[in-house]
PDB file of N, CA and C in Angstrom:
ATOM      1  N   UNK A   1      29.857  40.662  20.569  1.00  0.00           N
ATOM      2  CA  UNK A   1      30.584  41.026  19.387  1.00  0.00           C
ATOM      3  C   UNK A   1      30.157  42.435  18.976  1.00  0.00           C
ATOM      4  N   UNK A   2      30.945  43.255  18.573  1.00  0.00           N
ATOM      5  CA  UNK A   2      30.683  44.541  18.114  1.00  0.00           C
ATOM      6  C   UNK A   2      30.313  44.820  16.513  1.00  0.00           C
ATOM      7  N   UNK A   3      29.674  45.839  16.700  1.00  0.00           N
ATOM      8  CA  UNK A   3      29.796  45.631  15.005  1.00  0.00           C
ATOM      9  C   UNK A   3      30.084  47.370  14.280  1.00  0.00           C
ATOM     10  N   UNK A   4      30.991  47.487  13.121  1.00  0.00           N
ATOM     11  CA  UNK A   4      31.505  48.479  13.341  1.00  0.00           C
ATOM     12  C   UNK A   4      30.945  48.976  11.682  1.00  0.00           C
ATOM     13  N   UNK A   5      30.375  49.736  11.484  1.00  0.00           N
ATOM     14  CA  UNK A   5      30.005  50.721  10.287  1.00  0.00           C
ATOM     15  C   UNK A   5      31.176  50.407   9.443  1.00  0.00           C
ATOM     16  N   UNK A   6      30.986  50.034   7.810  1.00  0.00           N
ATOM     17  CA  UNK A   6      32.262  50.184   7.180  1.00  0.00           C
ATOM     18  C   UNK A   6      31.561  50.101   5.701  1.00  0.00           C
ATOM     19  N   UNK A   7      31.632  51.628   5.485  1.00  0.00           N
ATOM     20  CA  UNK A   7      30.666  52.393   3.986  1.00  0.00           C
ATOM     21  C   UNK A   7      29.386  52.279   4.121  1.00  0.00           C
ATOM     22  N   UNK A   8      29.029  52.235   5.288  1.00  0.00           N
ATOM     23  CA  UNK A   8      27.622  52.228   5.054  1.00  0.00           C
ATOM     24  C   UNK A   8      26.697  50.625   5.581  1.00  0.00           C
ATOM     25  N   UNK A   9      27.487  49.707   5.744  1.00  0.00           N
ATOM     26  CA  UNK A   9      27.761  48.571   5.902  1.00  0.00           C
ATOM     27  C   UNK A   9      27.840  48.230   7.108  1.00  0.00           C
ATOM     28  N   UNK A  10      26.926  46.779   7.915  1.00  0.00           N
ATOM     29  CA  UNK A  10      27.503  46.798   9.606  1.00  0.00           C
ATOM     30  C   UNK A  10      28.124  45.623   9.099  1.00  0.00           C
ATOM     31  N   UNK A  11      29.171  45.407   9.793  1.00  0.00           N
ATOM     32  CA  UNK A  11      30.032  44.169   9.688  1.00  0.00           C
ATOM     33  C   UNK A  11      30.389  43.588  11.246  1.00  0.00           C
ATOM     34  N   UNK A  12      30.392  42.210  11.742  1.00  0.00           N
ATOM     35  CA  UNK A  12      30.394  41.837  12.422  1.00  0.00           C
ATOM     36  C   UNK A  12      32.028  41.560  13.078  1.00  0.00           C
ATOM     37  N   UNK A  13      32.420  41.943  13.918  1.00  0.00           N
ATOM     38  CA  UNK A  13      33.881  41.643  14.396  1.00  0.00           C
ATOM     39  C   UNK A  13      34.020  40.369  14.824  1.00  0.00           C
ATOM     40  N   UNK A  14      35.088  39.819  14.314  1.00  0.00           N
ATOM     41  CA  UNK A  14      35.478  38.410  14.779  1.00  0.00           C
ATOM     42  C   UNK A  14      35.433  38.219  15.653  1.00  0.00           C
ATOM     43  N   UNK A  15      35.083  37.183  16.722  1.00  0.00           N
ATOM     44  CA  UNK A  15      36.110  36.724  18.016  1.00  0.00           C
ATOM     45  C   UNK A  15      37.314  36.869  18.078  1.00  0.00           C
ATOM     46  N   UNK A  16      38.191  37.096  19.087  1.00  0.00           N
ATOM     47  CA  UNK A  16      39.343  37.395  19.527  1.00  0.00           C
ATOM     48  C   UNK A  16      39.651  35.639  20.073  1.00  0.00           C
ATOM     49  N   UNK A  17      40.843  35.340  19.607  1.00  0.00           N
ATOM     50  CA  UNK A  17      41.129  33.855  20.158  1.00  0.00           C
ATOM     51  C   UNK A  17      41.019  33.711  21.813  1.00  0.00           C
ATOM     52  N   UNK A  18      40.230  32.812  21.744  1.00  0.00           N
ATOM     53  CA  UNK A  18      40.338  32.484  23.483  1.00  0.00           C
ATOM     54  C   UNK A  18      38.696  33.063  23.986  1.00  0.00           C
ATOM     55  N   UNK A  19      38.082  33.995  23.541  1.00  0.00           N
ATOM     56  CA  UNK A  19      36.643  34.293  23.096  1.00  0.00           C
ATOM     57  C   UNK A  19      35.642  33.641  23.339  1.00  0.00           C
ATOM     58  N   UNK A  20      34.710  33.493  24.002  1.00  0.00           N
ATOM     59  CA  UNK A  20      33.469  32.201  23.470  1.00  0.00           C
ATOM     60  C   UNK A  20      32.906  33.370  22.971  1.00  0.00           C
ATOM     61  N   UNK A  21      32.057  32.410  21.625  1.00  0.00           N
ATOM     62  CA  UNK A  21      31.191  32.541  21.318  1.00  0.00           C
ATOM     63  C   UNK A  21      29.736  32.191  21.782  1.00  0.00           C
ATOM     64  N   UNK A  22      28.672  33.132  21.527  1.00  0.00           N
ATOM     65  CA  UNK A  22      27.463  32.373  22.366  1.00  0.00           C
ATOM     66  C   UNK A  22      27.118  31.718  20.776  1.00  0.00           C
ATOM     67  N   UNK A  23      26.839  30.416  21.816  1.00  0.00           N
ATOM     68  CA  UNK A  23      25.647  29.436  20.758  1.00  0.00           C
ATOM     69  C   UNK A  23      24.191  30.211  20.570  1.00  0.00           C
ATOM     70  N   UNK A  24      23.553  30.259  19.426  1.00  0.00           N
ATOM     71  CA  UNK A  24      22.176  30.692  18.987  1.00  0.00           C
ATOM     72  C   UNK A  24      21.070  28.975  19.554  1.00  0.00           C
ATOM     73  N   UNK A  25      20.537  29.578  20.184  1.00  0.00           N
ATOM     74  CA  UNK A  25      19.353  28.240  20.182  1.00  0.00           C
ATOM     75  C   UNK A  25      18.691  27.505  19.356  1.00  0.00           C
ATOM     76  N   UNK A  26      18.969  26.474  18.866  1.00  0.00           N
ATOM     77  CA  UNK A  26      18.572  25.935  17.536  1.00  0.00           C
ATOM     78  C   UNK A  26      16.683  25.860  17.937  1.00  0.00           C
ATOM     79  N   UNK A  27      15.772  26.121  17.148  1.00  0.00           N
ATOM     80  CA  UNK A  27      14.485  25.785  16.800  1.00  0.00           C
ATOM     81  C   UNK A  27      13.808  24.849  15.955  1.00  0.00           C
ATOM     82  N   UNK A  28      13.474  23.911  16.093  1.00  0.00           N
ATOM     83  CA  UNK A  28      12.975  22.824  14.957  1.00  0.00           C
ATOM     84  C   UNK A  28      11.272  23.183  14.077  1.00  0.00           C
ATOM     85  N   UNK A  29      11.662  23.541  12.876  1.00  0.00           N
ATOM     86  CA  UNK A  29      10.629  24.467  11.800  1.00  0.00           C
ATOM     87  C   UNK A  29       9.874  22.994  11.594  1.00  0.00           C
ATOM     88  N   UNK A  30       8.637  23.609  11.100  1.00  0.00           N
ATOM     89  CA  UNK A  30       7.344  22.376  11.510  1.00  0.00           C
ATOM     90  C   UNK A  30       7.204  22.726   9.271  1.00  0.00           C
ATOM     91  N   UNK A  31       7.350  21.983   8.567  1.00  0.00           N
ATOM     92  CA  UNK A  31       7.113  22.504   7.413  1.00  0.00           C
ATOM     93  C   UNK A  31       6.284  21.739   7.335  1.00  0.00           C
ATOM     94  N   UNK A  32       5.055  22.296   6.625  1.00  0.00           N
ATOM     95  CA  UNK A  32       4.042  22.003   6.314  1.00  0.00           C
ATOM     96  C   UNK A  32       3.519  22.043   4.436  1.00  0.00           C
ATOM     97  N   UNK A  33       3.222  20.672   3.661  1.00  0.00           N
ATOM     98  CA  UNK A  33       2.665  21.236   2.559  1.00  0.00           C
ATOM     99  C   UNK A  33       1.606  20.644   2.474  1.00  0.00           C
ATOM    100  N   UNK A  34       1.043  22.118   1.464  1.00  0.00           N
ATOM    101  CA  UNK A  34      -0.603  22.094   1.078  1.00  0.00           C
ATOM    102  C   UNK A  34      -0.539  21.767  -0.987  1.00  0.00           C
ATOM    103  N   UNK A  35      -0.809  20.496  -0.858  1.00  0.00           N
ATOM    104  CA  UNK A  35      -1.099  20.439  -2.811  1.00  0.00           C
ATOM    105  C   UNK A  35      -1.846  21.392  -3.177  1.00  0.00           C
ATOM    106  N   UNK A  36      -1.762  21.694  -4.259  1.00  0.00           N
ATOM    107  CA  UNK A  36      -2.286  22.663  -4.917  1.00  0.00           C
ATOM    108  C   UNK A  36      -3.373  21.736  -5.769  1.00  0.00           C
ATOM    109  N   UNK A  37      -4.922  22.426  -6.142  1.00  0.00           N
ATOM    110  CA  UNK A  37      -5.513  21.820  -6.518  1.00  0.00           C
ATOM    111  C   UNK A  37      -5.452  20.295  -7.722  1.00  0.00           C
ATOM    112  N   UNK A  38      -4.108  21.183  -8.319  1.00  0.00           N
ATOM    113  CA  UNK A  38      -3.373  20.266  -9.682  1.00  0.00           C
ATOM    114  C   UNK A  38      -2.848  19.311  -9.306  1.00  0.00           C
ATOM    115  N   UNK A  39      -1.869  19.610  -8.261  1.00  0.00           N
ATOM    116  CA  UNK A  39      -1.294  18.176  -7.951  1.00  0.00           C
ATOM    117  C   UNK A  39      -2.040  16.992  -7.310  1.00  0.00           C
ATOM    118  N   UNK A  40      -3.108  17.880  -6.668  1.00  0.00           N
ATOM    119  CA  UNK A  40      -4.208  16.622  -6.185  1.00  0.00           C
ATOM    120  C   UNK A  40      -4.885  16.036  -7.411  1.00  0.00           C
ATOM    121  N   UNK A  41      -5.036  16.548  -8.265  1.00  0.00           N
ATOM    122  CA  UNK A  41      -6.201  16.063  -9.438  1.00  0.00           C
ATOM    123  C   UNK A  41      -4.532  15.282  -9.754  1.00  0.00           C
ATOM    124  N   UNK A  42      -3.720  14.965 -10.388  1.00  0.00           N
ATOM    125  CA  UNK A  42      -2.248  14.748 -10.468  1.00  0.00           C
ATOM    126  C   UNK A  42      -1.910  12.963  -9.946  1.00  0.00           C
ATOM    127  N   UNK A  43      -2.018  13.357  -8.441  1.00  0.00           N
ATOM    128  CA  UNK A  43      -2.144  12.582  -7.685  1.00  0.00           C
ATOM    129  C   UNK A  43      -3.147  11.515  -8.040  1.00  0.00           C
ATOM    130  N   UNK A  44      -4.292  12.012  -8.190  1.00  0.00           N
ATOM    131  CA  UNK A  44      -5.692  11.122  -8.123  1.00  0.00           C
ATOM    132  C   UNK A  44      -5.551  10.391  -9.601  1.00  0.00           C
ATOM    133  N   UNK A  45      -4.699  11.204 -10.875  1.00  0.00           N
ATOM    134  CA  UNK A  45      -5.217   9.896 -11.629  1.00  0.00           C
ATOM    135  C   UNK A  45      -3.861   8.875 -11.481  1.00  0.00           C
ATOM    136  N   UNK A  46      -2.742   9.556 -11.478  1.00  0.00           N
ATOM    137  CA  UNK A  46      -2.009   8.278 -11.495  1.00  0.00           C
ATOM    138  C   UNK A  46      -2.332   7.083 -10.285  1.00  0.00           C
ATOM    139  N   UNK A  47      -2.940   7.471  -9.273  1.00  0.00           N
ATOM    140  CA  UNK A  47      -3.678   6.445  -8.053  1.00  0.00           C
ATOM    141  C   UNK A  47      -4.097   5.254  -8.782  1.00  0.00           C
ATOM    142  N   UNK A  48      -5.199   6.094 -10.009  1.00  0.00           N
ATOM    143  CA  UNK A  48      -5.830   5.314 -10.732  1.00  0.00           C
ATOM    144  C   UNK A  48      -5.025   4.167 -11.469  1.00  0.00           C
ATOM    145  N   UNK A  49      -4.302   4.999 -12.259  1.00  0.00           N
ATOM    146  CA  UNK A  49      -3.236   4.022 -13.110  1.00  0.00           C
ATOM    147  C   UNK A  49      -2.423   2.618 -12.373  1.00  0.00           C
ATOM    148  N   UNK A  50      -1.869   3.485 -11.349  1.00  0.00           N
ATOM    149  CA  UNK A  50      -1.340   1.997 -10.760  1.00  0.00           C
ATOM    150  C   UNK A  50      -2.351   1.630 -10.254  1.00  0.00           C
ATOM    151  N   UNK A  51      -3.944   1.440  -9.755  1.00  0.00           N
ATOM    152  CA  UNK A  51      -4.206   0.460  -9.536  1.00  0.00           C
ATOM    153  C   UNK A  51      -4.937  -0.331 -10.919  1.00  0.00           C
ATOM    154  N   UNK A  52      -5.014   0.200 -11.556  1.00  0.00           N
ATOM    155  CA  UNK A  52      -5.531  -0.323 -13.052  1.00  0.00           C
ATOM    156  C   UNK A  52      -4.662  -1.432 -13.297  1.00  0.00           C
ATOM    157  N   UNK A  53      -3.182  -0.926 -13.455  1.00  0.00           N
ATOM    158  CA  UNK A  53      -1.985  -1.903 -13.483  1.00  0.00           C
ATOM    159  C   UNK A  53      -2.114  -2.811 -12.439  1.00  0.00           C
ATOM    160  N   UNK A  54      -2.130  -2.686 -11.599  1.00  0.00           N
ATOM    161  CA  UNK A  54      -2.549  -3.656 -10.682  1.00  0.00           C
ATOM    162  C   UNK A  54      -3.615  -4.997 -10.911  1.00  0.00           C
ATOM    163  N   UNK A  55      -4.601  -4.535 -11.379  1.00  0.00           N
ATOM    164  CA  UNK A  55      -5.870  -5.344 -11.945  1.00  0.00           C
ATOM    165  C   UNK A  55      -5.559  -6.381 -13.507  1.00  0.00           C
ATOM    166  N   UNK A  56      -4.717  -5.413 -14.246  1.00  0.00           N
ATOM    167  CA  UNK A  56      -4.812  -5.835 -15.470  1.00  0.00           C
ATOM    168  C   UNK A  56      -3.755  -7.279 -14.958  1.00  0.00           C
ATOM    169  N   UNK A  57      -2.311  -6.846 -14.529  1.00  0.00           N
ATOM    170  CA  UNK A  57      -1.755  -8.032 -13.851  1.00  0.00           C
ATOM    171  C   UNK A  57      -2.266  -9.037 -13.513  1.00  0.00           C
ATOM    172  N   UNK A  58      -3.456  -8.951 -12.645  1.00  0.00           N
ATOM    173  CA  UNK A  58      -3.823  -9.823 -12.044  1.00  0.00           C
ATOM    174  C   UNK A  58      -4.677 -10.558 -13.216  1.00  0.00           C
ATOM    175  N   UNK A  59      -5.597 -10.090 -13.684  1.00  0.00           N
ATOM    176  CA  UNK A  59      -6.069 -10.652 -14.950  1.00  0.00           C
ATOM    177  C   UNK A  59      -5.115 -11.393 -15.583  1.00  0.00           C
ATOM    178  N   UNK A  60      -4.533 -10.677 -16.183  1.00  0.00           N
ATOM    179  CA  UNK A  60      -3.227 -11.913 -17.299  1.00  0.00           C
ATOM    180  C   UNK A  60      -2.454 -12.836 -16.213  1.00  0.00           C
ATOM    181  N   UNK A  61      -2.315 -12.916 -14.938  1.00  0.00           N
ATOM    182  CA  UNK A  61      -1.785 -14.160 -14.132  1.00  0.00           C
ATOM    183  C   UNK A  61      -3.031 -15.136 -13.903  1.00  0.00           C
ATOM    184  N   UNK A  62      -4.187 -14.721 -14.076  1.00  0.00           N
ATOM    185  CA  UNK A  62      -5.508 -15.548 -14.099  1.00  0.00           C
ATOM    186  C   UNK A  62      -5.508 -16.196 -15.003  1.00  0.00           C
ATOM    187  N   UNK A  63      -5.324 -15.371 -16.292  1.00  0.00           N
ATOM    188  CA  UNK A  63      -6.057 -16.357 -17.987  1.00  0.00           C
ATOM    189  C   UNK A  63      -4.752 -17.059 -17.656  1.00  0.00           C
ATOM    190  N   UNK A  64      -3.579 -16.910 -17.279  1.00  0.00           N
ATOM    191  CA  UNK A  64      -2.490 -17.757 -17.611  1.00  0.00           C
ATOM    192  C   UNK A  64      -2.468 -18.825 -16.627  1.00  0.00           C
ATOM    193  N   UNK A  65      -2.733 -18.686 -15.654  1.00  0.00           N
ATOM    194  CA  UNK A  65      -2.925 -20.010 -14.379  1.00  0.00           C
ATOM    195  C   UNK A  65      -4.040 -20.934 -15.212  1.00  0.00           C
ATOM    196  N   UNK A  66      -4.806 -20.042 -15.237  1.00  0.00           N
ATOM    197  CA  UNK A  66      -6.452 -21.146 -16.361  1.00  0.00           C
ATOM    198  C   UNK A  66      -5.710 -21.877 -17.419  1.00  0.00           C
ATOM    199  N   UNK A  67      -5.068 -21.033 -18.344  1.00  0.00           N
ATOM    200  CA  UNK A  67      -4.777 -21.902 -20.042  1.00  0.00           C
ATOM    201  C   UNK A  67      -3.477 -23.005 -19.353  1.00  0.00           C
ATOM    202  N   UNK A  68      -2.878 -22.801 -18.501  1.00  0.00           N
ATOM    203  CA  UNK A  68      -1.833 -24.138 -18.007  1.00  0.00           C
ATOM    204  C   UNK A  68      -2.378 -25.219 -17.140  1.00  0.00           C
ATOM    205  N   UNK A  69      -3.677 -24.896 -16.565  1.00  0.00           N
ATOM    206  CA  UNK A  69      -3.888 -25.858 -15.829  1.00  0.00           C
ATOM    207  C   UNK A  69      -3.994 -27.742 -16.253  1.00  0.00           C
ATOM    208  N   UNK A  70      -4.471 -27.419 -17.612  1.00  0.00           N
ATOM    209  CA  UNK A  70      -4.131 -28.321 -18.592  1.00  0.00           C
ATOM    210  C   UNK A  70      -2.667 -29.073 -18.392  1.00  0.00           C
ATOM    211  N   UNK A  71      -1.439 -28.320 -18.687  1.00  0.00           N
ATOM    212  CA  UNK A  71      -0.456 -28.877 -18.779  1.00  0.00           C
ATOM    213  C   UNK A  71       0.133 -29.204 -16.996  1.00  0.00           C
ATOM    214  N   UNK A  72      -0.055 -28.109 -15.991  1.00  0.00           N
ATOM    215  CA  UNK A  72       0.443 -29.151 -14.623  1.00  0.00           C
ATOM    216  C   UNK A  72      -0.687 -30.074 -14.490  1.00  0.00           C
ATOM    217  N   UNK A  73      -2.004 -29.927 -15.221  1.00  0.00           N
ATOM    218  CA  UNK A  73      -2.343 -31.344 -14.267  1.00  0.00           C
ATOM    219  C   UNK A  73      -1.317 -32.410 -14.790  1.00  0.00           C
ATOM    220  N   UNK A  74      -1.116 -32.493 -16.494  1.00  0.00           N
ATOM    221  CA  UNK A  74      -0.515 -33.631 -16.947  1.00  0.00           C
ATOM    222  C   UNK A  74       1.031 -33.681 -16.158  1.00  0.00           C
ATOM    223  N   UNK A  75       1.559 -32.556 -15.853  1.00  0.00           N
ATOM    224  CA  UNK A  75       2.930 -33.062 -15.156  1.00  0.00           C
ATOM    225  C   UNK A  75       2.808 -33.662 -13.820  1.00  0.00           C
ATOM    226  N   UNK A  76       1.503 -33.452 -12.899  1.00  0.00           N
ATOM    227  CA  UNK A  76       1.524 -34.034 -11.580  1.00  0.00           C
ATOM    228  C   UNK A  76       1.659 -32.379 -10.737  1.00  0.00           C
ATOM    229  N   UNK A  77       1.733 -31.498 -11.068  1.00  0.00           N
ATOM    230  CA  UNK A  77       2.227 -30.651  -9.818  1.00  0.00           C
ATOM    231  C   UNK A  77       1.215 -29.453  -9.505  1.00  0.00           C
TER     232      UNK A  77
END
């Protein structure tokens, strides 16, 4: 493809029908991210939080299995 000056400007000339074009070789980009100190500190407490949530759950399905055990024994189950 030619490319022809226009004000200063290179501009690329179309293909002409019937033309190939060459294909460009596609490359597969490796992206890489690095946290920034913040988002790691960021990261680290909400870690915390859900597993806190995690614990406290489990606690209140404990006291609550304990305070019913009373009532399934009386149902049988």
């Amino acid at each position: 493809m030619l490319l022809t000056d226009v004000l200063g400007t290179l501009v690329e000339d179309r293909p002409v029908a019937g033309e190939s074009v060459p294909q460009k070789e596609r490359t597969r980009r490796v992206i890489t991210e690095v946290p920034s100190r913040a988002n790691r500190r960021v990261n680290q407490v909400t870690m915390g939080a859900r597993i806190s949530v995690l614990v406290l759950l489990t606690l209140v399905d404990a006291f609550r299995l304990i305070q019913s055990s009373d009532a399934l024994g009386e149902t049988g189950v």
